[in-house]
Protein backbone atom coordinates (compact mmCIF):
# COMPACT_ATOMS: atom_id res chain seq x y z
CA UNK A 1 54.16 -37.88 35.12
CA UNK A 2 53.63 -37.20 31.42
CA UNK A 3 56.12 -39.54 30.52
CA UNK A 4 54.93 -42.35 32.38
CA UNK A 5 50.83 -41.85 31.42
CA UNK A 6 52.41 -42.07 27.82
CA UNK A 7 52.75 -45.70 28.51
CA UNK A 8 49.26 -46.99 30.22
CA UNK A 9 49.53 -50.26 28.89
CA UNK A 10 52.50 -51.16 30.63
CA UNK A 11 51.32 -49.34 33.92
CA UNK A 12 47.94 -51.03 33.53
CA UNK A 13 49.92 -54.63 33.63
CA UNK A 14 51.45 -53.91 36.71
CA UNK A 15 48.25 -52.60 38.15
CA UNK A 16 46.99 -56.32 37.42
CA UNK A 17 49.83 -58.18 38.46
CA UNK A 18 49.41 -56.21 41.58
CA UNK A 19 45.75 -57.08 41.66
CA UNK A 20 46.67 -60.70 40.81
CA UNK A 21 49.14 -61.14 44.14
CA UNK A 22 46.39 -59.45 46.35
CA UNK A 23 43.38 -61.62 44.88
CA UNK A 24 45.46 -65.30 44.48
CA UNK A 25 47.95 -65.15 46.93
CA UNK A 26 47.71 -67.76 49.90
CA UNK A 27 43.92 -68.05 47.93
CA UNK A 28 44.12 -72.53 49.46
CA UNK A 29 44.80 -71.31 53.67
CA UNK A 30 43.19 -67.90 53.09
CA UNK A 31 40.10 -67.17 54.16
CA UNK A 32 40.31 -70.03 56.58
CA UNK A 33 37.10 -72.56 56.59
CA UNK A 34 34.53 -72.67 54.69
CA UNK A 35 31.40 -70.51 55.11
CA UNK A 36 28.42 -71.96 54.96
CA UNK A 37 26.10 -69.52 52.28
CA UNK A 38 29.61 -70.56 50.27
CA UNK A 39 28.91 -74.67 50.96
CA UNK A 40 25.35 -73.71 49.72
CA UNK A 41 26.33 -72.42 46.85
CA UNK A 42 28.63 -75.32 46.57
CA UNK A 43 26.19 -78.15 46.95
CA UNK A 44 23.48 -76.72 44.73
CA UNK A 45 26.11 -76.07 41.84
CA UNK A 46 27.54 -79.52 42.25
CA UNK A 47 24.46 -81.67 42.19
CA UNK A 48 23.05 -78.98 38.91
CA UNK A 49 26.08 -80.45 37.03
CA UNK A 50 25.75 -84.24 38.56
CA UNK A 51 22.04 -84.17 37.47
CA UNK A 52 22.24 -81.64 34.14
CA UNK A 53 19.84 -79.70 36.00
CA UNK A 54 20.96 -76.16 35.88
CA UNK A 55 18.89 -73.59 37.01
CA UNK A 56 18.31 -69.71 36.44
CA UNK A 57 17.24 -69.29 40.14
CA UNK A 58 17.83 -71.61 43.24
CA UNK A 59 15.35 -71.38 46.22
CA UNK A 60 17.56 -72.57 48.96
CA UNK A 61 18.83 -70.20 51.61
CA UNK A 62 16.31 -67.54 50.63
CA UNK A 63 16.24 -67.76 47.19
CA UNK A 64 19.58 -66.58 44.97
CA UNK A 65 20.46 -66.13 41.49
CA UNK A 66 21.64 -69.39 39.81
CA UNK A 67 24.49 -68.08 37.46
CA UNK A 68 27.17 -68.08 40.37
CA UNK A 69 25.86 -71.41 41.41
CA UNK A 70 26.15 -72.54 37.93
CA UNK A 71 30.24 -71.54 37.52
CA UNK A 72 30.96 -72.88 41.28
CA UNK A 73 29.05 -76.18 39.98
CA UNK A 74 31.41 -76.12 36.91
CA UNK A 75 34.62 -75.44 38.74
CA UNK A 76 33.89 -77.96 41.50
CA UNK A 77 32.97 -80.33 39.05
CA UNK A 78 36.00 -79.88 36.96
CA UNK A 79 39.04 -78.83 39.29
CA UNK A 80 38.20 -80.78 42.62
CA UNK A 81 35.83 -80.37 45.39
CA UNK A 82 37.75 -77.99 47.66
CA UNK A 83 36.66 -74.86 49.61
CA UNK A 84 39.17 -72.80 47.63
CA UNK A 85 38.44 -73.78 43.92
CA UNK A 86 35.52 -71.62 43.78
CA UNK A 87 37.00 -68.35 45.87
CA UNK A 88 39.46 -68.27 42.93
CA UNK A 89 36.61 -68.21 40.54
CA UNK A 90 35.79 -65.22 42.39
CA UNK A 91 39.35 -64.01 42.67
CA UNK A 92 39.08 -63.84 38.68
CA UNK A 93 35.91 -62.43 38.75
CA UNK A 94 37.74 -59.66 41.18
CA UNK A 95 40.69 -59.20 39.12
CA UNK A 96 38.25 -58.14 35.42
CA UNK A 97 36.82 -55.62 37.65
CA UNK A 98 39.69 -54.23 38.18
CA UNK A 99 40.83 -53.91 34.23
CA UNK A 100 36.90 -53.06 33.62
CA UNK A 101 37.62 -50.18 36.05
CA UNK A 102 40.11 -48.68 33.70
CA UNK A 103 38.30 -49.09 30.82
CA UNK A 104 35.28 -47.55 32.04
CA UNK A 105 37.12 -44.59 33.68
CA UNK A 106 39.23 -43.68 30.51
CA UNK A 107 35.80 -43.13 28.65
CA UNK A 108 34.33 -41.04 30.95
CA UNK A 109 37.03 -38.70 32.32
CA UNK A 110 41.23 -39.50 31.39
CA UNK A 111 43.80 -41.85 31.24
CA UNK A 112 45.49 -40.63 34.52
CA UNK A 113 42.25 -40.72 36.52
CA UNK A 114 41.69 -44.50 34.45
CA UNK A 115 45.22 -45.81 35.66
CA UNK A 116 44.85 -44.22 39.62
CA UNK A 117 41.13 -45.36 40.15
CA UNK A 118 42.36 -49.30 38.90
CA UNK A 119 45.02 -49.22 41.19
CA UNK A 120 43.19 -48.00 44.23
CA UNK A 121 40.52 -50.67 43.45
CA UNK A 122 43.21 -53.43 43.03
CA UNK A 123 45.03 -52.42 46.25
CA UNK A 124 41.60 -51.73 48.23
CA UNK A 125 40.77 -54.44 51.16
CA UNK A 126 36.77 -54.09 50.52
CA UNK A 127 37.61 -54.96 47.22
CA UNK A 128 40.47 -57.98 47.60
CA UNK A 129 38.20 -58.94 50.79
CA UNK A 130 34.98 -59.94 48.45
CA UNK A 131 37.40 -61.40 45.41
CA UNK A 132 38.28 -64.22 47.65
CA UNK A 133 35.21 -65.24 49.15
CA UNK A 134 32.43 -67.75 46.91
CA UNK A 135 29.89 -64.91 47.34
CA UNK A 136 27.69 -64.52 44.09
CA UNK A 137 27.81 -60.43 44.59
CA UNK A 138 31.40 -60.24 43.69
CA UNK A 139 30.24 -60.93 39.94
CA UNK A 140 27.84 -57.57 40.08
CA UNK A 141 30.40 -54.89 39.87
CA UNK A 142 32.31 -57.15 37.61
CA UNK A 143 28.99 -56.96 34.92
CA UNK A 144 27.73 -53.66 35.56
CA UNK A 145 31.37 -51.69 34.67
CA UNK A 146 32.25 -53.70 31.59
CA UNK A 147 28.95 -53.29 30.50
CA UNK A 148 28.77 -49.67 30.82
CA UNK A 149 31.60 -49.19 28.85
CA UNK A 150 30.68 -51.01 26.22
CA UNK A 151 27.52 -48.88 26.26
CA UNK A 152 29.73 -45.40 26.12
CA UNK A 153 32.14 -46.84 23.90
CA UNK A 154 29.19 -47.50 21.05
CA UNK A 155 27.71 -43.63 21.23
CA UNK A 156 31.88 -42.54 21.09
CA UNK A 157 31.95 -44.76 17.82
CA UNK A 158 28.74 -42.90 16.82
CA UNK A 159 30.11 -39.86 17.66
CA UNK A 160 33.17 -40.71 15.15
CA UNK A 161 31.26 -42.02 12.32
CA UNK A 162 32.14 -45.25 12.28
CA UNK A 163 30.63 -47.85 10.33
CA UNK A 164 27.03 -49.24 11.69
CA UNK A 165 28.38 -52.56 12.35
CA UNK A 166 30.80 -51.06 15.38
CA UNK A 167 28.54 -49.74 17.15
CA UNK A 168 25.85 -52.18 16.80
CA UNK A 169 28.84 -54.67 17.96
CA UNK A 170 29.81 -52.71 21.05
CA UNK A 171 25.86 -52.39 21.83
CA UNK A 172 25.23 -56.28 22.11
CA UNK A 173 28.09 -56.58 23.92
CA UNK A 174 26.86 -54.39 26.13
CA UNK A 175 23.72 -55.90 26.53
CA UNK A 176 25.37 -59.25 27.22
CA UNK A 177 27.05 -58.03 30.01
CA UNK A 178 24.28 -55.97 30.86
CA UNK A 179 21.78 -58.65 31.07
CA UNK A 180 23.75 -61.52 32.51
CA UNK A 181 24.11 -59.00 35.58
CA UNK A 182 20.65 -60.01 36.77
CA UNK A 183 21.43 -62.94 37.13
CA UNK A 184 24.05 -62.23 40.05
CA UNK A 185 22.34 -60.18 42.95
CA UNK A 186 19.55 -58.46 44.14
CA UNK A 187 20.93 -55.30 44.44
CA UNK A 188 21.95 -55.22 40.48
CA UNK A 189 18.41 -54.42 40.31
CA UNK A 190 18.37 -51.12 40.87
CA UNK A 191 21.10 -50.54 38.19
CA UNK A 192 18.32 -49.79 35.17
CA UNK A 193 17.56 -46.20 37.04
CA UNK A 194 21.69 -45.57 36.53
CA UNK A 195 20.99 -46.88 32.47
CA UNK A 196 18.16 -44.46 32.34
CA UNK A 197 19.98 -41.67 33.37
CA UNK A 198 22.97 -42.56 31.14
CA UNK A 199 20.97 -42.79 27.97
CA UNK A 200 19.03 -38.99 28.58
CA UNK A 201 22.21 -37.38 29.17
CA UNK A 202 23.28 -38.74 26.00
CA UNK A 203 20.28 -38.08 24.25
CA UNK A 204 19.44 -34.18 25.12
CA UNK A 205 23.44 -33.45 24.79
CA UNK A 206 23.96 -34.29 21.35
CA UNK A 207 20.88 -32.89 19.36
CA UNK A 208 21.98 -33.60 15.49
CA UNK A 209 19.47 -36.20 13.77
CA UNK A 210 22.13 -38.40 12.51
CA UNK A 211 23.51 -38.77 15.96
CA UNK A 212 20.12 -39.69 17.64
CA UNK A 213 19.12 -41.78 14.75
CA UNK A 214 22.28 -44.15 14.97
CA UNK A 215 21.48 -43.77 18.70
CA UNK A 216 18.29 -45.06 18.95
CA UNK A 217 19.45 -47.80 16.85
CA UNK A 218 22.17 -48.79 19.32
CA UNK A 219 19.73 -48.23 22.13
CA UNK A 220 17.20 -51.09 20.99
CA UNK A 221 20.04 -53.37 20.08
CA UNK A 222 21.23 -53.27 23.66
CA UNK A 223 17.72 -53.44 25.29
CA UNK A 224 16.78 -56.33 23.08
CA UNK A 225 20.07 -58.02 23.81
CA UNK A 226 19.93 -57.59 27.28
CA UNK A 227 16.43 -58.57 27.25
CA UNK A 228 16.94 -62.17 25.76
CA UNK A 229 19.65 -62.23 28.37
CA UNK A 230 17.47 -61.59 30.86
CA UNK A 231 14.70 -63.59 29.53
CA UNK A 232 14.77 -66.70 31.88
CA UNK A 233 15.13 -65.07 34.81
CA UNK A 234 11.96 -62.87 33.87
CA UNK A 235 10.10 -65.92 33.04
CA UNK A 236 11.07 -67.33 36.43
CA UNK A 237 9.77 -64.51 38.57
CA UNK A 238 6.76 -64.34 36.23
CA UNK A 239 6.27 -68.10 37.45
CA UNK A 240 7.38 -67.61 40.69
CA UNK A 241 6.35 -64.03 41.83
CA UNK A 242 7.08 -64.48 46.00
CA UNK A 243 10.61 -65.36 44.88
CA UNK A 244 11.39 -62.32 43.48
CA UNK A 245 11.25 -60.22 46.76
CA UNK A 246 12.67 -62.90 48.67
CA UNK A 247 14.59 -62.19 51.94
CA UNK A 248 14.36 -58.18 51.07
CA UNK A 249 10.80 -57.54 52.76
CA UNK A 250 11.98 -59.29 55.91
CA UNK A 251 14.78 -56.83 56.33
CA UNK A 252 13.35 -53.23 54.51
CA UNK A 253 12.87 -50.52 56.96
CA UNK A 254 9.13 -50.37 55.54
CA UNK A 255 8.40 -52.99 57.66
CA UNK A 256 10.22 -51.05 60.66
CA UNK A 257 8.02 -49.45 63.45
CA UNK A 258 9.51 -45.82 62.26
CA UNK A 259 10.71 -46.36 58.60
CA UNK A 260 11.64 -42.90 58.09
CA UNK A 261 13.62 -42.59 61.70
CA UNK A 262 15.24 -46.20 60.34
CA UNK A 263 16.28 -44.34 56.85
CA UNK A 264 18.04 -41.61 58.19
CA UNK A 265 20.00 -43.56 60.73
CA UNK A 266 21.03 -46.50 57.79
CA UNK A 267 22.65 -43.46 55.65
CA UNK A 268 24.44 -41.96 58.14
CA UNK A 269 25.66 -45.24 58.75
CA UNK A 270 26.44 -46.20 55.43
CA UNK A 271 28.11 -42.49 54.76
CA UNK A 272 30.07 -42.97 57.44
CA UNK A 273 31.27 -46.33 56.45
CA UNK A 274 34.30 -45.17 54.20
CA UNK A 275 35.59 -43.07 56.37
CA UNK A 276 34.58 -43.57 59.79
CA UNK A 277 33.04 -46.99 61.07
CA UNK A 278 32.93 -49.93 58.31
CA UNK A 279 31.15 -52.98 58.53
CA UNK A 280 31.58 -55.00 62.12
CA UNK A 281 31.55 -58.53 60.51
CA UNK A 282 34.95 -60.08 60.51
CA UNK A 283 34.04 -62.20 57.32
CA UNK A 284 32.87 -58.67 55.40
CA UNK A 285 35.99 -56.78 56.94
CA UNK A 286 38.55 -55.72 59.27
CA UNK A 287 35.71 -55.22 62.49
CA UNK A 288 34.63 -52.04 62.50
CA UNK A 289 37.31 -50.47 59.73
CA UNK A 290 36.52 -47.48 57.16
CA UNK A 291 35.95 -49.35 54.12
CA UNK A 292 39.15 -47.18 52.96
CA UNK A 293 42.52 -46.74 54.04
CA UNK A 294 42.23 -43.22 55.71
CA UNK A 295 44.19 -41.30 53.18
CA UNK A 296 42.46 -43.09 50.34
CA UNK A 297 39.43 -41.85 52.16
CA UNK A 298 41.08 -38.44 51.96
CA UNK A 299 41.30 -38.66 47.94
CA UNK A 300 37.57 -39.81 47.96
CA UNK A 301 36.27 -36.77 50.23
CA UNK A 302 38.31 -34.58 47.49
CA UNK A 303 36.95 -36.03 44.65
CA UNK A 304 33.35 -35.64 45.83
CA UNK A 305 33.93 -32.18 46.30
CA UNK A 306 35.81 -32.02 42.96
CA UNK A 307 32.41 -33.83 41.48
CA UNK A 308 30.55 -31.47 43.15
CA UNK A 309 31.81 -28.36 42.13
CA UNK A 310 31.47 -29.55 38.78
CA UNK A 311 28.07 -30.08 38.70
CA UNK A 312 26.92 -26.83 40.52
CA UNK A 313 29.09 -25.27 37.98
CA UNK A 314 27.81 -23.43 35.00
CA UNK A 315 27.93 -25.79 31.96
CA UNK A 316 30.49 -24.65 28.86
CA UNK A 317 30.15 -26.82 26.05
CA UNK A 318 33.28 -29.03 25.93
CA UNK A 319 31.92 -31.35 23.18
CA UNK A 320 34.67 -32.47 20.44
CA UNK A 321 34.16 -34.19 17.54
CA UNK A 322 34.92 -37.89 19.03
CA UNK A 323 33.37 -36.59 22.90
CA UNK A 324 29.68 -37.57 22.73
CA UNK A 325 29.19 -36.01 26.44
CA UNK A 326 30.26 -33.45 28.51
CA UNK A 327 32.74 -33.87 31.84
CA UNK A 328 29.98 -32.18 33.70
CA UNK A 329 27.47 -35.28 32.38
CA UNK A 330 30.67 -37.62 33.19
CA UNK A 331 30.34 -36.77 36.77
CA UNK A 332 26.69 -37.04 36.72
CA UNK A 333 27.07 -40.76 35.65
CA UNK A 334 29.91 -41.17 38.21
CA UNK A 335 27.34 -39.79 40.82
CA UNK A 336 23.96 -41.08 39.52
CA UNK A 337 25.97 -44.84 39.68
CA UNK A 338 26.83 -43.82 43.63
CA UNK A 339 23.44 -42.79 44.66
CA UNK A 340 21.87 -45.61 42.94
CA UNK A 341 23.89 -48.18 44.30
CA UNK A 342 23.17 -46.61 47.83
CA UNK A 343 19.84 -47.14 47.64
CA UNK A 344 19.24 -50.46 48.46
CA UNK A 345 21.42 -50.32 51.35
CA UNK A 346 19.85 -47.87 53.22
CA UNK A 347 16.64 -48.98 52.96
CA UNK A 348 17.64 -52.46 54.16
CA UNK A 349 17.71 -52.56 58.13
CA UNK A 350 20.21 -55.84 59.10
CA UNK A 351 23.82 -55.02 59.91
CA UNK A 352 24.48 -51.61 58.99
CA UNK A 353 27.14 -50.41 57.62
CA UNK A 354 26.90 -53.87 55.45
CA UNK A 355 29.92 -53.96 52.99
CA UNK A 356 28.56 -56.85 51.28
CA UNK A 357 25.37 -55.17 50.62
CA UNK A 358 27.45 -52.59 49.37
CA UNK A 359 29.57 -54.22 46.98
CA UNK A 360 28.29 -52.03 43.90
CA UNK A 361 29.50 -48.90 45.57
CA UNK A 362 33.16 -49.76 45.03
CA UNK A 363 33.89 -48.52 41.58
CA UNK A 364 32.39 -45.12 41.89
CA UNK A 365 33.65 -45.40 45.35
CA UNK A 366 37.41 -45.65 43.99
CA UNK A 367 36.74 -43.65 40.93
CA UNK A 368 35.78 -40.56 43.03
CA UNK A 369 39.47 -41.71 45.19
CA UNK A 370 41.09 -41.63 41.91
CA UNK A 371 39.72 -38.07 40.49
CA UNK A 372 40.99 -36.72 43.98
CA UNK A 373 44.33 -37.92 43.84
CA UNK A 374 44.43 -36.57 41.00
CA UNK A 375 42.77 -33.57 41.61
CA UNK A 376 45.29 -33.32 44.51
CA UNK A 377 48.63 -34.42 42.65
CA UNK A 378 48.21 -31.22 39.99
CA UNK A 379 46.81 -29.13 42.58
CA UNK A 380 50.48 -29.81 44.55
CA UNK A 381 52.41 -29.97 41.50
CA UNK A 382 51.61 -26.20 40.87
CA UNK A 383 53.15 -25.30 44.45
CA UNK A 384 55.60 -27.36 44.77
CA UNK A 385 59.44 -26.29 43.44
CA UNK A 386 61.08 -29.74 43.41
CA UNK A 387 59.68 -31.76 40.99
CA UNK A 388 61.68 -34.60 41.18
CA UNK A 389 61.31 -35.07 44.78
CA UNK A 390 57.55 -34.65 44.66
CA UNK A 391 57.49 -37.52 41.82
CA UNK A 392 59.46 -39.80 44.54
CA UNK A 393 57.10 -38.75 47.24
CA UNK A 394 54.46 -39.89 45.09
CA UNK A 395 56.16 -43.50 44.02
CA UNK A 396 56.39 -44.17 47.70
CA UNK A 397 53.02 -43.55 49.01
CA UNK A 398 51.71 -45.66 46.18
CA UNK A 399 53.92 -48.69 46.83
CA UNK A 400 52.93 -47.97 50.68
CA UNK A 401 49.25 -48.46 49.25
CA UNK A 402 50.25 -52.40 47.82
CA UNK A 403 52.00 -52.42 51.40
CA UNK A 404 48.72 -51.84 53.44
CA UNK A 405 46.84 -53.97 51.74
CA UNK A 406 48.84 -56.66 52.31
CA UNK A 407 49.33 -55.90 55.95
CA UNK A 408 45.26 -55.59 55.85
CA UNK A 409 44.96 -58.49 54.69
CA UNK A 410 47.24 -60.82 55.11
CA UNK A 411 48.45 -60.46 58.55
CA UNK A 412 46.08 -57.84 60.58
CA UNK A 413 42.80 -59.76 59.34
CA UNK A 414 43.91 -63.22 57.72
CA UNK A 415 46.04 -63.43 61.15
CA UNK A 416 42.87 -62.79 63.53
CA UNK A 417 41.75 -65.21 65.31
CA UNK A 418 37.85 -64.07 64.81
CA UNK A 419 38.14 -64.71 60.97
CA UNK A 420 38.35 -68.59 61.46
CA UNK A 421 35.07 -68.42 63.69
CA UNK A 422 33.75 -66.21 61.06
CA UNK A 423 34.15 -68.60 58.26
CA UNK A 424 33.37 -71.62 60.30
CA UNK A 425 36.92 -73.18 60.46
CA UNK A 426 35.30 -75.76 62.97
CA UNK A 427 32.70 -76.86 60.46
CA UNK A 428 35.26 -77.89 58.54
CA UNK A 429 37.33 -79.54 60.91
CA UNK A 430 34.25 -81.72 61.65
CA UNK A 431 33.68 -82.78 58.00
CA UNK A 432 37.39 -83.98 58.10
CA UNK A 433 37.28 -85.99 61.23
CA UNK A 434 34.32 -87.40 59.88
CA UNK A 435 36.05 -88.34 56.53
CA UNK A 436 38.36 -89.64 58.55
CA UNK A 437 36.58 -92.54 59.88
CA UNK A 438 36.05 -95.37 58.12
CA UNK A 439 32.48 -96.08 56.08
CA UNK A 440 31.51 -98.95 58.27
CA UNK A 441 31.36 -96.57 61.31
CA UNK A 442 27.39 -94.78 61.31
CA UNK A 443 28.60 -90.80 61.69
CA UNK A 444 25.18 -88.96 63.62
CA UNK A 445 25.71 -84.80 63.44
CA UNK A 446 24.14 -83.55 65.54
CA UNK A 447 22.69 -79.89 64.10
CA UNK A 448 21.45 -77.52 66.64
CA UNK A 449 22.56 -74.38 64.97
CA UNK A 450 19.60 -72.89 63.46
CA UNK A 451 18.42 -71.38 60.83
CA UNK A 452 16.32 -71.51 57.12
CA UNK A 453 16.66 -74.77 55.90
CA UNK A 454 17.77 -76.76 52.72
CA UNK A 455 16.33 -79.90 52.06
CA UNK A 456 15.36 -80.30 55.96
CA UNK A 457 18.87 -79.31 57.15
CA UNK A 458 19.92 -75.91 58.60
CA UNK A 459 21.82 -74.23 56.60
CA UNK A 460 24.61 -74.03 59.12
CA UNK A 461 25.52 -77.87 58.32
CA UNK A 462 25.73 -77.02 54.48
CA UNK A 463 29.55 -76.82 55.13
CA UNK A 464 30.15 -80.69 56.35
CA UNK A 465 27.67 -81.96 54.08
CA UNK A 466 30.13 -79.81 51.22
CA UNK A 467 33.62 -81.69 52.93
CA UNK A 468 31.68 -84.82 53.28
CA UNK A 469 30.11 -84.42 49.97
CA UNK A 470 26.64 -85.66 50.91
CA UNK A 471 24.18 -83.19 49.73
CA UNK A 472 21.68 -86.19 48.57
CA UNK A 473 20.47 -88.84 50.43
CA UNK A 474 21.47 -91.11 48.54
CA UNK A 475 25.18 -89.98 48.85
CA UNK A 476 23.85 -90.00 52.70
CA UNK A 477 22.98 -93.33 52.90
CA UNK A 478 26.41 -94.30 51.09
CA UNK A 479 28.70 -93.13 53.22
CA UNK A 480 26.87 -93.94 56.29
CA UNK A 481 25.77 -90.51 57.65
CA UNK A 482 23.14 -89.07 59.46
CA UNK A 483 21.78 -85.63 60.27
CA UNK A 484 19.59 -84.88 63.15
CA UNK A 485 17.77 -82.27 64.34
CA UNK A 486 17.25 -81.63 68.31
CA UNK A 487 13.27 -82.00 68.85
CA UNK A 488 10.91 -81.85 72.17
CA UNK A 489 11.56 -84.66 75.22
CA UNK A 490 15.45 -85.03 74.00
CA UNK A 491 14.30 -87.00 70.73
CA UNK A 492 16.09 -86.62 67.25
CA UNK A 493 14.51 -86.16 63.76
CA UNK A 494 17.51 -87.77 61.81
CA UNK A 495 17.96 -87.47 57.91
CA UNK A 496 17.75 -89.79 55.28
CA UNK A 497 16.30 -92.22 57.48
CA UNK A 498 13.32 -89.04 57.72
CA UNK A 499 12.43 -90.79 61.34
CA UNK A 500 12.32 -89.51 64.81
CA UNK A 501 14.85 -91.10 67.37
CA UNK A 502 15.68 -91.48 71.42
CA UNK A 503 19.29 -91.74 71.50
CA UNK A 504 22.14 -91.88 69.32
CA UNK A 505 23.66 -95.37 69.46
CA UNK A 506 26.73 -95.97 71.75
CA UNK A 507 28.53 -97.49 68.88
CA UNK A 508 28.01 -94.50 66.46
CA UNK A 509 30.67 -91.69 66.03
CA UNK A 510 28.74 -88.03 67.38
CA UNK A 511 29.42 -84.58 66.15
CA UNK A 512 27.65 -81.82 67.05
CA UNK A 513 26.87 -78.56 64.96
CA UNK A 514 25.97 -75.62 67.15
């Protein structure tokens, strides 16, 4: 095991080539369809590079945060307007996190813990599940690790003396990454408690004035960074207060008949969720699956206990000369960044246990599965004679790991029949048949799906108005193709024509969206 930790570079690179297989492979048939928040997404970014009107938030669909917009505009834009152009946008997105996962974990606790807690994240269906899907969440955990270890990596260059202009570096950095997280999802908002709590452990454990001094100065040089980051966004809410809460008030348990009844329900529910009964929804997960493989869920139960017994442990002062914190503060982080992330789940009251809702649990999720296998691996290696055989037994439940996922993945969900329905398959079968016929021929869809609506549309319809490409009227009125919307005495309100109609004509192609 030695031997092999001795060479983390090489182990890292096959803990991303792994990653890469599980996050690209199949990434044009798999996930089937096309759902339509992802057409959403689509259509705003691809008319905000058509016009040059890019925007820091976009109000459709209950209001999101334009930067994953923005790159799905770009890639669309750039690479071909295809359902599966912008999923591998978020399959790269997927795969950082998974290197930024290593990174972060070598600075607060080891390079074995570092290498375990990547490759349970890379091999992890929650995980692989969300990197392959045009959701804008999957960039949260992506900005929130790398910028936390740029943050610890600046107070370990303190801690070493190194010259101003290193740490100062590492800080802005850190604020980069820090700030463009804002601009990703809602939930990233409650990630300034876990920054608070990062910086006062830092602060009251490491008491000599030239320490604090150089700290402070890092300090302001990632709050002002992150603050010019964060600027526009700011501005926008400050402009545009209502769209700041958004969808969130409709769903809190505050506005619940019995909001504390509703609390306690949501965390068992979202406790039980990695071990027990995960998320139901067939586009967030395998129906009803822990969010971890059952031993992996193992390793996480040890490593909470592992965490805990460190922090109800009497501290010993285990600072070095390059170790600005102590392993006890590590876990607090590690558990502070848990918590925190929890939050805004539980007090959300719409499809419990919610994965997606979730998604900024998964590297302290994994990191606490990674300090338990560790915890477990020494723990056995004490009591068991035969090394060698051990080390074997080890090899092959690892590559069984890479083996479940795939069989997750690939086969037991990406086979199901419910994921098609899930990502609206026949939504995009319409917009084909419909691209099929030629322009002369007036196409009427028919949308009685509900739902908020964009532009006068349902939402549901966002993904034939992505295959057709007719997000505008104009575009619309080009190819000859009409939305309507079911209204009182069997009439139609039909878009662009914006007029109110009997019947659809008999020599008009129909397809109906329901």
């Amino acid at each position: 095991m030695k031997e092999i930790i001795k060479k983390p570079w090489f182990l890292i690179l096959v803990i991303l080539i792994i990653a890469s297989f599980l996050r690209f492979y199949h990434i044009t048939k798999l996930p089937p369809g096309f759902y339509p928040d992802e057409a959403m997404n689509a259509n705003n970014g691809i008319e905000a590079w058509q016009t040059g009107h890019l925007q820091v938030f976009y109000t459709d669909n209950n209001g999101r945060e334009g930067m994953w917009m923005n790159i799905v505009g770009f890639l669309l834009v750039n690479f071909g307007q295809q359902p599966w152009i912008p999923r591998a946008g978020a399959a790269v997105f997927g795969l950082f996190t998974v290197l930024g996962v290593y990174f972060f974990t070598k600075e607060l606790f080891s390079k074995k813990i570092a290498l375990l807690s990547s490759f349970l994240i890379a091999t992890n269906f929650w995980h692989i599940n969300f990197s392959r899907i045009s959701f804008r969440a999957i960039l949260s955990p992506f900005f929130l690790v790398w910028a936390i270890y740029f943050l610890l990596l600046a107070f370990r260059k303190i801690k070493e003396q190194k010259p101003a202009k290193i740490y100062i570096f590492n800080s802005i950095i850190s604020g980069i990454f820090y700030g463009l997280g804002f601009h990703t999802y809602i939930a990233y908002r409650a990630t300034p408690a876990l920054i608070l709590v990062i910086l006062l452990f830092y602060w009251f454990q490491n008491k000599e004035k030239i320490f604090r001094k150089k700290f402070l100065i890092s300090v302001c040089c990632f709050a002002i960074t992150t603050l010019i980051v964060f600027a526009p966004l700011i501005l926008y809410f400050i402009q545009n207060p209502a769209d700041f809460f958004g969808r969130t008030s409709q769903i809190s348990i505050f506005s619940s008949p019995n909001p504390i009844k509703s609390l306690a329900i949501n965390v068992i529910k979202t406790a039980g969720m990695f071990n027990f009964v995960g998320d139901s929804n067939w586009r967030h997960n395998l129906s009803g699956s822990p969010e971890l493989f059952w031993p992996v869920g193992i390793l996480f139960l040890i490593g909470v206990f592992v965490a805990i017994k460190k922090l109800i442990k009497k501290s010993t002062n285990q600072n070095t000369n390059t170790l600005p914190i102590n392993a006890k503060a590590s876990f607090w982080i590690l558990i502070s960044w848990l918590a925190i992330a929890f939050a805004p789940v539980v007090i959300s009251n719409e499809g419990l246990p919610h994965a997606l809702r979730s998604i900024l649990m998964i590297p302290p999720v994994l990191i606490l599965s990674g300090i338990g296998g560790i915890w477990l691996y020494e723990y056995l290696s004490l009591k068991i004679k035969y090394k060698r055989i051990f080390n074997i037994f080890t090899f092959i439940f690892l590559t069984l790991l890479v083996f479940e996922s795939y069989v997750a993945y690939f086969i037991l969900w990406g086979q199901n029949s419910n994921v098609a329905g899930a990502f609206n398959q026949n939504y995009v079968d319409i917009g084909h048949q419909i691209n099929a016929l030629p322009q002369s021929v007036h196409k009427y869809v028919i949308v009685k799906a509900g739902g908020v609506e964009a532009r006068g549309i349902p939402i549901p319809a966002q993904t034939v108005i992505f295959i057709t490409d007719t997000f505008t009227s104009e575009k619309q009125k080009a190819k000859n193709i009409s939305y309507c919307m079911p209204k009182d005495n069997n009439t139609f309100y039909c878009l662009p024509e914006q007029k109110i109609i009997n019947k659809i004509p008999e020599n008009a192609s129909q397809f109906i969206i329901e």
